[in-house]
C-alpha atoms as a PDB file:
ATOM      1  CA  UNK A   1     115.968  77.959 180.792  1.00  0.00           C
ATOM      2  CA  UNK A   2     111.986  76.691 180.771  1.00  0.00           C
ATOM      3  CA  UNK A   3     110.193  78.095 178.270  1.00  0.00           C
ATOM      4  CA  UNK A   4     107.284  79.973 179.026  1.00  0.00           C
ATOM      5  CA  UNK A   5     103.811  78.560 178.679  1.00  0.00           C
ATOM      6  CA  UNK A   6     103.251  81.454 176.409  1.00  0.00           C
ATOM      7  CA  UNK A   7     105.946  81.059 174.022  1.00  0.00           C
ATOM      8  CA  UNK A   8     105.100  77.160 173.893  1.00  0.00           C
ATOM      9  CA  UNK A   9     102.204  78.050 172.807  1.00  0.00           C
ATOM     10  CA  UNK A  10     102.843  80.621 170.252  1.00  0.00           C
ATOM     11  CA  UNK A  11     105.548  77.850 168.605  1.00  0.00           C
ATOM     12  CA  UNK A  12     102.620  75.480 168.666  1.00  0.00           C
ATOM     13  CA  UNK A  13     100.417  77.948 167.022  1.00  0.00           C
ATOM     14  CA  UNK A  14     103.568  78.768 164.463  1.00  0.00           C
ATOM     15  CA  UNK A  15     104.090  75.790 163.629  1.00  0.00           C
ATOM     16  CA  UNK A  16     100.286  74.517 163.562  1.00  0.00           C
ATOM     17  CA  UNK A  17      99.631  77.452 161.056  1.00  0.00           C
ATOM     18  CA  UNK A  18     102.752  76.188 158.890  1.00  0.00           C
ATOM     19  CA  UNK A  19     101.361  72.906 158.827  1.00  0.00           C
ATOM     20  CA  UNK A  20      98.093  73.615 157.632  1.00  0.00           C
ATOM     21  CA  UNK A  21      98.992  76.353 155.089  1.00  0.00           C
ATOM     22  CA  UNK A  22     100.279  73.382 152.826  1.00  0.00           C
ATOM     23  CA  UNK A  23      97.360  71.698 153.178  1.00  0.00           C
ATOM     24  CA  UNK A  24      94.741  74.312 152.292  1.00  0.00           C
ATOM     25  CA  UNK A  25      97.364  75.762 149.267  1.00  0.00           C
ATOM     26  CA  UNK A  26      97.391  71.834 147.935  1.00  0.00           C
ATOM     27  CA  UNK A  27      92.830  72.038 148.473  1.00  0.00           C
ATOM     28  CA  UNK A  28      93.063  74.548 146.366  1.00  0.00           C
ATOM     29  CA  UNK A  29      95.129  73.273 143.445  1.00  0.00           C
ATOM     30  CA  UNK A  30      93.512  70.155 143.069  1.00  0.00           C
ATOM     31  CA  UNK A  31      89.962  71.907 142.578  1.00  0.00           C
ATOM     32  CA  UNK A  32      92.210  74.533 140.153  1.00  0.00           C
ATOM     33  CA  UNK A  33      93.226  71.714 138.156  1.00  0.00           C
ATOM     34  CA  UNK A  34      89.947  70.017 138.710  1.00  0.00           C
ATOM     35  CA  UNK A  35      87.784  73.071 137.241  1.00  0.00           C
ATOM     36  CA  UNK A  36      90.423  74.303 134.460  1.00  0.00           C
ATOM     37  CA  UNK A  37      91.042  70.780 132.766  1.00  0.00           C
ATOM     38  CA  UNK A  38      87.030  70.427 132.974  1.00  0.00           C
ATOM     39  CA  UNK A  39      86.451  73.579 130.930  1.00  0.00           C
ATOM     40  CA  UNK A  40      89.802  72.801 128.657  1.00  0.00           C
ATOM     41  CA  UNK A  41      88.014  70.117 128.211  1.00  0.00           C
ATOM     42  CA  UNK A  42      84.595  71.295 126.872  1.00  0.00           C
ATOM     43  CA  UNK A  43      86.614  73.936 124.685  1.00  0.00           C
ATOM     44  CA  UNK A  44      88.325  71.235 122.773  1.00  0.00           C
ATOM     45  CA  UNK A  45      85.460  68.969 122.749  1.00  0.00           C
ATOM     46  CA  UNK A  46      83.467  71.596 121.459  1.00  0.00           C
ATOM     47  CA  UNK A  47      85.939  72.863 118.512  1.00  0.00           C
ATOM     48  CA  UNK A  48      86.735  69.925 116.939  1.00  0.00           C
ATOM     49  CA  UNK A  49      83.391  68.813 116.762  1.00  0.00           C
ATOM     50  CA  UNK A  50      83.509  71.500 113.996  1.00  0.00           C
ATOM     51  CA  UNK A  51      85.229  69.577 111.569  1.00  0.00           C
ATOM     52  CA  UNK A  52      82.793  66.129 111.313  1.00  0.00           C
ATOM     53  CA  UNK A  53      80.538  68.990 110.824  1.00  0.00           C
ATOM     54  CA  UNK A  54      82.605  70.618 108.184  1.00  0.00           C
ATOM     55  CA  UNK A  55      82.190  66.850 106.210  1.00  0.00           C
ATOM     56  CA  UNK A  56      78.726  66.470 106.940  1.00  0.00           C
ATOM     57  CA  UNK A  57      77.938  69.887 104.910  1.00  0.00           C
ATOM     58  CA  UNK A  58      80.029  68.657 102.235  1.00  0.00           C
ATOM     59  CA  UNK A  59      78.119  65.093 101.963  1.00  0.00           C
ATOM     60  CA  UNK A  60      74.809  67.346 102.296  1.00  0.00           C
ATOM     61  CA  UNK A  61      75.763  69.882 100.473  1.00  0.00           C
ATOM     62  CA  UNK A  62      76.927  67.553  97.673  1.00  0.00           C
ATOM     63  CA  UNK A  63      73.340  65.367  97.806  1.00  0.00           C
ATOM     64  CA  UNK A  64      71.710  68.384  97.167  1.00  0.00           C
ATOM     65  CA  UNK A  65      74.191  69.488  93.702  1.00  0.00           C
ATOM     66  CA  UNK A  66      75.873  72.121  95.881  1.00  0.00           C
ATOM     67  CA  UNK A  67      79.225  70.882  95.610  1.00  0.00           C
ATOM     68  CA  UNK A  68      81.237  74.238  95.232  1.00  0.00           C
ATOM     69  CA  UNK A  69      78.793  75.919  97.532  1.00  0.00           C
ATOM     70  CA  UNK A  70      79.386  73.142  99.789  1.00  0.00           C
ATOM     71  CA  UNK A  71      83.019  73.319  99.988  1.00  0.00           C
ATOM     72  CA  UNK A  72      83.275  76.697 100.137  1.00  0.00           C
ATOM     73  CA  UNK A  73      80.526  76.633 103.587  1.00  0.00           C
ATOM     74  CA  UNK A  74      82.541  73.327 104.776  1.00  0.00           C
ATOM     75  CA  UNK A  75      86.023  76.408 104.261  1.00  0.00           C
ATOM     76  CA  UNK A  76      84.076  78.860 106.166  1.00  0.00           C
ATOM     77  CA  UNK A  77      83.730  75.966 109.058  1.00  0.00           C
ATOM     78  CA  UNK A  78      87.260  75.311 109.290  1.00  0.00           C
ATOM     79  CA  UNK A  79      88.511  78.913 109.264  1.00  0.00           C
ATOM     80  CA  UNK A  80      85.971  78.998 112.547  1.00  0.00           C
ATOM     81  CA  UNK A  81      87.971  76.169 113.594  1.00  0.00           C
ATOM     82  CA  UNK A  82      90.958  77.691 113.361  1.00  0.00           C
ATOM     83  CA  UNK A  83      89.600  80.799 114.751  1.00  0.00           C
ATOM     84  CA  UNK A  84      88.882  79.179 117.949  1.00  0.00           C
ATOM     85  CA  UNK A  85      92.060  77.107 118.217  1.00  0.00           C
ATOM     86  CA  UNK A  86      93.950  80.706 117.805  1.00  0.00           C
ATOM     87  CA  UNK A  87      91.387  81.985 120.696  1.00  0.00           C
ATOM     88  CA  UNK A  88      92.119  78.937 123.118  1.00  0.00           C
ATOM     89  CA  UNK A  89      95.596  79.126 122.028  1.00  0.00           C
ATOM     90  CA  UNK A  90      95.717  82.386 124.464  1.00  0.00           C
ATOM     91  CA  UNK A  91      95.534  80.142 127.331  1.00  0.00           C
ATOM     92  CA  UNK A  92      98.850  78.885 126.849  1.00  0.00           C
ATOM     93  CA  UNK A  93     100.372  82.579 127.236  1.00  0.00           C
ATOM     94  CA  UNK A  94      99.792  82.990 130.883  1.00  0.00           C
ATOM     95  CA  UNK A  95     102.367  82.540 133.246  1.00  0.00           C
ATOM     96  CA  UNK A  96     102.270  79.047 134.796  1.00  0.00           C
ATOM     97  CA  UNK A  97     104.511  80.065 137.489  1.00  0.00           C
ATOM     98  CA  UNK A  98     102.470  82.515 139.041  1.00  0.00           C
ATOM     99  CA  UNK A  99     100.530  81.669 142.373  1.00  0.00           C
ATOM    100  CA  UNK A 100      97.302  80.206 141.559  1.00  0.00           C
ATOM    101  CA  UNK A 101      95.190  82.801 142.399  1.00  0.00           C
ATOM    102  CA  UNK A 102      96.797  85.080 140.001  1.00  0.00           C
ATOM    103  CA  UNK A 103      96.517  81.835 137.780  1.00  0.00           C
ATOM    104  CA  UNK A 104      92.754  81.785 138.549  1.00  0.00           C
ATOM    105  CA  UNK A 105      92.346  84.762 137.312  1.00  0.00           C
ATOM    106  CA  UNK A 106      94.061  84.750 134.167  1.00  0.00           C
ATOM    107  CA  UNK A 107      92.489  81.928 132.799  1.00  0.00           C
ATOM    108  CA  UNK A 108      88.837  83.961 133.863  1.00  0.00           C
ATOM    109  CA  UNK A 109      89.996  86.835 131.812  1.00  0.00           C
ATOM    110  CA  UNK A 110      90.694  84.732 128.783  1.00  0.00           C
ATOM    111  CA  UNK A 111      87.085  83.299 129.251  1.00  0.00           C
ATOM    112  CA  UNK A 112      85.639  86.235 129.483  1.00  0.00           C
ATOM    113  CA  UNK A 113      87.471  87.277 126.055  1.00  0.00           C
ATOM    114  CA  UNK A 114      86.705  84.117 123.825  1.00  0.00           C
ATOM    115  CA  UNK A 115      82.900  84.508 124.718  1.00  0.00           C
ATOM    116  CA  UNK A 116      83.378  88.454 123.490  1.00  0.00           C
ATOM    117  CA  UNK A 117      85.190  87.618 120.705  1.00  0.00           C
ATOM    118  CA  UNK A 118      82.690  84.677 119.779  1.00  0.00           C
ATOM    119  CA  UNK A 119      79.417  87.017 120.273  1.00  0.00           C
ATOM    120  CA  UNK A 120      81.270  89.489 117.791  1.00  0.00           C
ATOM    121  CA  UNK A 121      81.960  86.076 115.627  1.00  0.00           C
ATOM    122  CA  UNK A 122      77.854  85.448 115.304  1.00  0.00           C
ATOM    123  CA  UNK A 123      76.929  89.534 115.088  1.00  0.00           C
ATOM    124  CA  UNK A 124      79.546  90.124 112.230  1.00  0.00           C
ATOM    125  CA  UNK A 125      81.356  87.438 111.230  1.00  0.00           C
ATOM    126  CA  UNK A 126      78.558  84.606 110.603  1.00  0.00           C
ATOM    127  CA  UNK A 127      76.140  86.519 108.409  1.00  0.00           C
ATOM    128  CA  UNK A 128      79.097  88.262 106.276  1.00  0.00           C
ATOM    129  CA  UNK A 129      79.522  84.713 105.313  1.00  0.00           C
ATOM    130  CA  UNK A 130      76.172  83.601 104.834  1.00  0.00           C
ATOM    131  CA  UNK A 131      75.648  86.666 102.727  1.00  0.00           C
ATOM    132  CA  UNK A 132      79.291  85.409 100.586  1.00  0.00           C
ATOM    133  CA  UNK A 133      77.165  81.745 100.448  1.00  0.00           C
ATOM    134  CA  UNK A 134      74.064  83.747  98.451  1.00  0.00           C
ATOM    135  CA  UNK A 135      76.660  85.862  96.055  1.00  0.00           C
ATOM    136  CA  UNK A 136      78.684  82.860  95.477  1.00  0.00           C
ATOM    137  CA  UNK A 137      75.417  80.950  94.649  1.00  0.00           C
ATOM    138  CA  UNK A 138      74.419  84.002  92.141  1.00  0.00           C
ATOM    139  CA  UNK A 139      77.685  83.878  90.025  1.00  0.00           C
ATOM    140  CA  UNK A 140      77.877  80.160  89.796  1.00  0.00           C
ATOM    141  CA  UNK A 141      74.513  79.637  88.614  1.00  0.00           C
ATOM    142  CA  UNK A 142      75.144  75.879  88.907  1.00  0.00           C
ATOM    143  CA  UNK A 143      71.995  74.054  88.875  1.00  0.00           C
ATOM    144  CA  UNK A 144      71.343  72.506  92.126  1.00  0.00           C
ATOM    145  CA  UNK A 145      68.756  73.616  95.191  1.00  0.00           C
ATOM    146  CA  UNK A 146      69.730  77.338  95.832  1.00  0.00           C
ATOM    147  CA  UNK A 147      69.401  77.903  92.114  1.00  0.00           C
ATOM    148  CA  UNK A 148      65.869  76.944  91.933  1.00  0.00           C
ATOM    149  CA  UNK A 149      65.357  79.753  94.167  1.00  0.00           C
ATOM    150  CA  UNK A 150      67.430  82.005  91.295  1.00  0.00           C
ATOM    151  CA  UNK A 151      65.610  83.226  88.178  1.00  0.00           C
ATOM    152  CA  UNK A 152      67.368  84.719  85.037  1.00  0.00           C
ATOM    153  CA  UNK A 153      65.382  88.085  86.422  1.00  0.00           C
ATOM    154  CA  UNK A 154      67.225  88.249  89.551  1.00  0.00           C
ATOM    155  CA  UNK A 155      69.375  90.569  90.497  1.00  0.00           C
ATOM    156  CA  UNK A 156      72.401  90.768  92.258  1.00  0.00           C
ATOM    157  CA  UNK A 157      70.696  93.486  94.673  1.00  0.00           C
ATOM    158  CA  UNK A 158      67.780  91.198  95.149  1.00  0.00           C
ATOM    159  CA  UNK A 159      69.797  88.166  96.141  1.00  0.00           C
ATOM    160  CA  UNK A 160      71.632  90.539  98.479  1.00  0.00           C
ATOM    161  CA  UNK A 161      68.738  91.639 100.258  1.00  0.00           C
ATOM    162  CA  UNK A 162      66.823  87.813 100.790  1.00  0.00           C
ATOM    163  CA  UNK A 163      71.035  86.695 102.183  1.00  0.00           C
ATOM    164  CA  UNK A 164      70.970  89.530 104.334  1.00  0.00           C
ATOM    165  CA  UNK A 165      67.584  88.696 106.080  1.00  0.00           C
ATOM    166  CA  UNK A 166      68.854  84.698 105.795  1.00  0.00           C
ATOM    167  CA  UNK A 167      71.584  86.280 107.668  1.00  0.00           C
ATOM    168  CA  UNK A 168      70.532  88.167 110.489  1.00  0.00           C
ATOM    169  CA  UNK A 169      67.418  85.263 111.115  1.00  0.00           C
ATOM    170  CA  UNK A 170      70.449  82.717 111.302  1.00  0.00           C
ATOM    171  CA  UNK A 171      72.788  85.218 113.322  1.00  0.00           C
ATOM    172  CA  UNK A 172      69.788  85.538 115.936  1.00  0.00           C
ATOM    173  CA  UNK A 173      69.337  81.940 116.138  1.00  0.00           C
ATOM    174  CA  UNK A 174      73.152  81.582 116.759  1.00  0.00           C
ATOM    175  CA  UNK A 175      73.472  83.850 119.106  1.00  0.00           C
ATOM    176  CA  UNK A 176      70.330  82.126 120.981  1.00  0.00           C
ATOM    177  CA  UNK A 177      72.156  78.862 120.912  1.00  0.00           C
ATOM    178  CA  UNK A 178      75.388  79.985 121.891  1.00  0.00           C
ATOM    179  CA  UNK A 179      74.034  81.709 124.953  1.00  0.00           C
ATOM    180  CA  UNK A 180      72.140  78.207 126.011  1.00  0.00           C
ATOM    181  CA  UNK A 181      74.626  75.932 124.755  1.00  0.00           C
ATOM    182  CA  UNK A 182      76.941  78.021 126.991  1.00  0.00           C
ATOM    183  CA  UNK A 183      74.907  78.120 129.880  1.00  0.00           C
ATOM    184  CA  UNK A 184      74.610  74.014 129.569  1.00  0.00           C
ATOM    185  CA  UNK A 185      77.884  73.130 128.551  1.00  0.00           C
ATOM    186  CA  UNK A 186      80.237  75.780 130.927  1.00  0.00           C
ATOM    187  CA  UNK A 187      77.789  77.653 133.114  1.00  0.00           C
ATOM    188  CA  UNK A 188      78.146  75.276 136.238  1.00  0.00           C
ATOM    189  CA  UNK A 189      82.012  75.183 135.339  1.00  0.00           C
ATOM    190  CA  UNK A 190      82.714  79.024 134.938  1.00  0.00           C
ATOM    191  CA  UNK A 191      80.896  79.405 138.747  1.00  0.00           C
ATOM    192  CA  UNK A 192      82.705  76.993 140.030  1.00  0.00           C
ATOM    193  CA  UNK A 193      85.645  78.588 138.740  1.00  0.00           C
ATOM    194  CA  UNK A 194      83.949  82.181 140.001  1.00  0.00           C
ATOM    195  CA  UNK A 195      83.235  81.134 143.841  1.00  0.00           C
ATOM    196  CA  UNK A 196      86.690  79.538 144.008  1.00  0.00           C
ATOM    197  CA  UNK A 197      88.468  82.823 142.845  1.00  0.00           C
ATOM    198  CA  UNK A 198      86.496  84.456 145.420  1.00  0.00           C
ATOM    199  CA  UNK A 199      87.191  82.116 148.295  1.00  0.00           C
ATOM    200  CA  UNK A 200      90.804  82.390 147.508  1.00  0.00           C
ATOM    201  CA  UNK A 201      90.931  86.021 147.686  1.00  0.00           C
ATOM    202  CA  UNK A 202      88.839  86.075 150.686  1.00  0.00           C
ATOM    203  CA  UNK A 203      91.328  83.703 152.350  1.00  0.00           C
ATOM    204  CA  UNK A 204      94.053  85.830 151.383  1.00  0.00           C
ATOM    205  CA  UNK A 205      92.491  89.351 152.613  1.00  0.00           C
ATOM    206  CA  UNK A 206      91.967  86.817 156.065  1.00  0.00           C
ATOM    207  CA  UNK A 207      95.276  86.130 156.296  1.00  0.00           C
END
């Protein structure tokens, strides 16, 4: 028996649709990968670029006659490293065999928890250490450039104090550079990232 021109059709259209999905589900993974490998990218990039940083302090540090001072900030640097590498590490815990959407959005959530966990980093975590930097510097009394700044009169409750303003002046300035480095370094990324999620759940409300 002929097939109706109607039920041609509807094949057609069947089989159309089953072509295409393919294509649009394989769009969408390459800009996935695309975005996602940029960002894992910058993240990496922009860790280890702690730890030249870490040896520069040192060599400063050292120039100046801060050598255990200078270690001890160049510790501090690599326990941020580490920090982060634990943080990033939480990208490895989602579930690669979901769909990508669900993918998508995992990987945003994570995002959206480093940069928490990193504003909480300059709030608390920076001037805390500072503020060790200054105590250390008062019980060492080694002579080098902080010390000139340390009289036999000063106390402990003194040098306390001037750290503490050091260290909300430096956690405001870190928190200033963090928002703008972010903004250059992942802003364009992250809504990329954003408008994709959306046009993938838009798609799939659609269909």
């Amino acid at each position: 028996m002929e097939k109706s021109i109607e039920k041609i059709w509807t094949e057609a259209f069947i089989n159309e649709q089953s072509l295409i999905a393919p294509k649009i589900n394989n769009l969408y993974n390459q800009k996935s990968k695309s975005i996602i490998n940029k960002i894992k990218r910058t993240y990496e990039i922009d860790n280890k670029g702690l730890i030249p940083m870490a040896i520069i302090v040192v060599i400063g540090m050292a120039l100046l006659s801060e050598v255990t001072i200078g270690l001890y900030a160049a510790f501090l640097i690599l326990c941020l490293y580490f920090f982060n590498s634990k943080l990033l590490s939480k990208f490895k815990t989602i579930d690669v065999k979901s769909d990508n959407l669900t993918y998508l959005k995992q990987y945003r959530h994570i995002i959206s928890l480093i940069m928490k966990s990193t504003k909480r980093l300059f709030v608390f975590a920076i001037p805390a250490a500072i503020l060790s930097i200054f105590i250390l510097a008062f019980n060492i009394k080694e002579k080098s450039f902080l010390s000139k700044f340390i009289s036999s009169d000063t106390s402990l409750l003194q040098i306390i104090s001037v750290g503490f303003i050091v260290a909300i002046c430096v956690s405001a300035i870190g928190i200033l550079v963090y928002t703008i480095s972010t903004k250059i370094l992942y802003a364009t990324h992250i809504s990329k990232l954003d408008d994709l999620i959306k046009e993938m759940d838009d798609l799939k409300t659609e269909l």
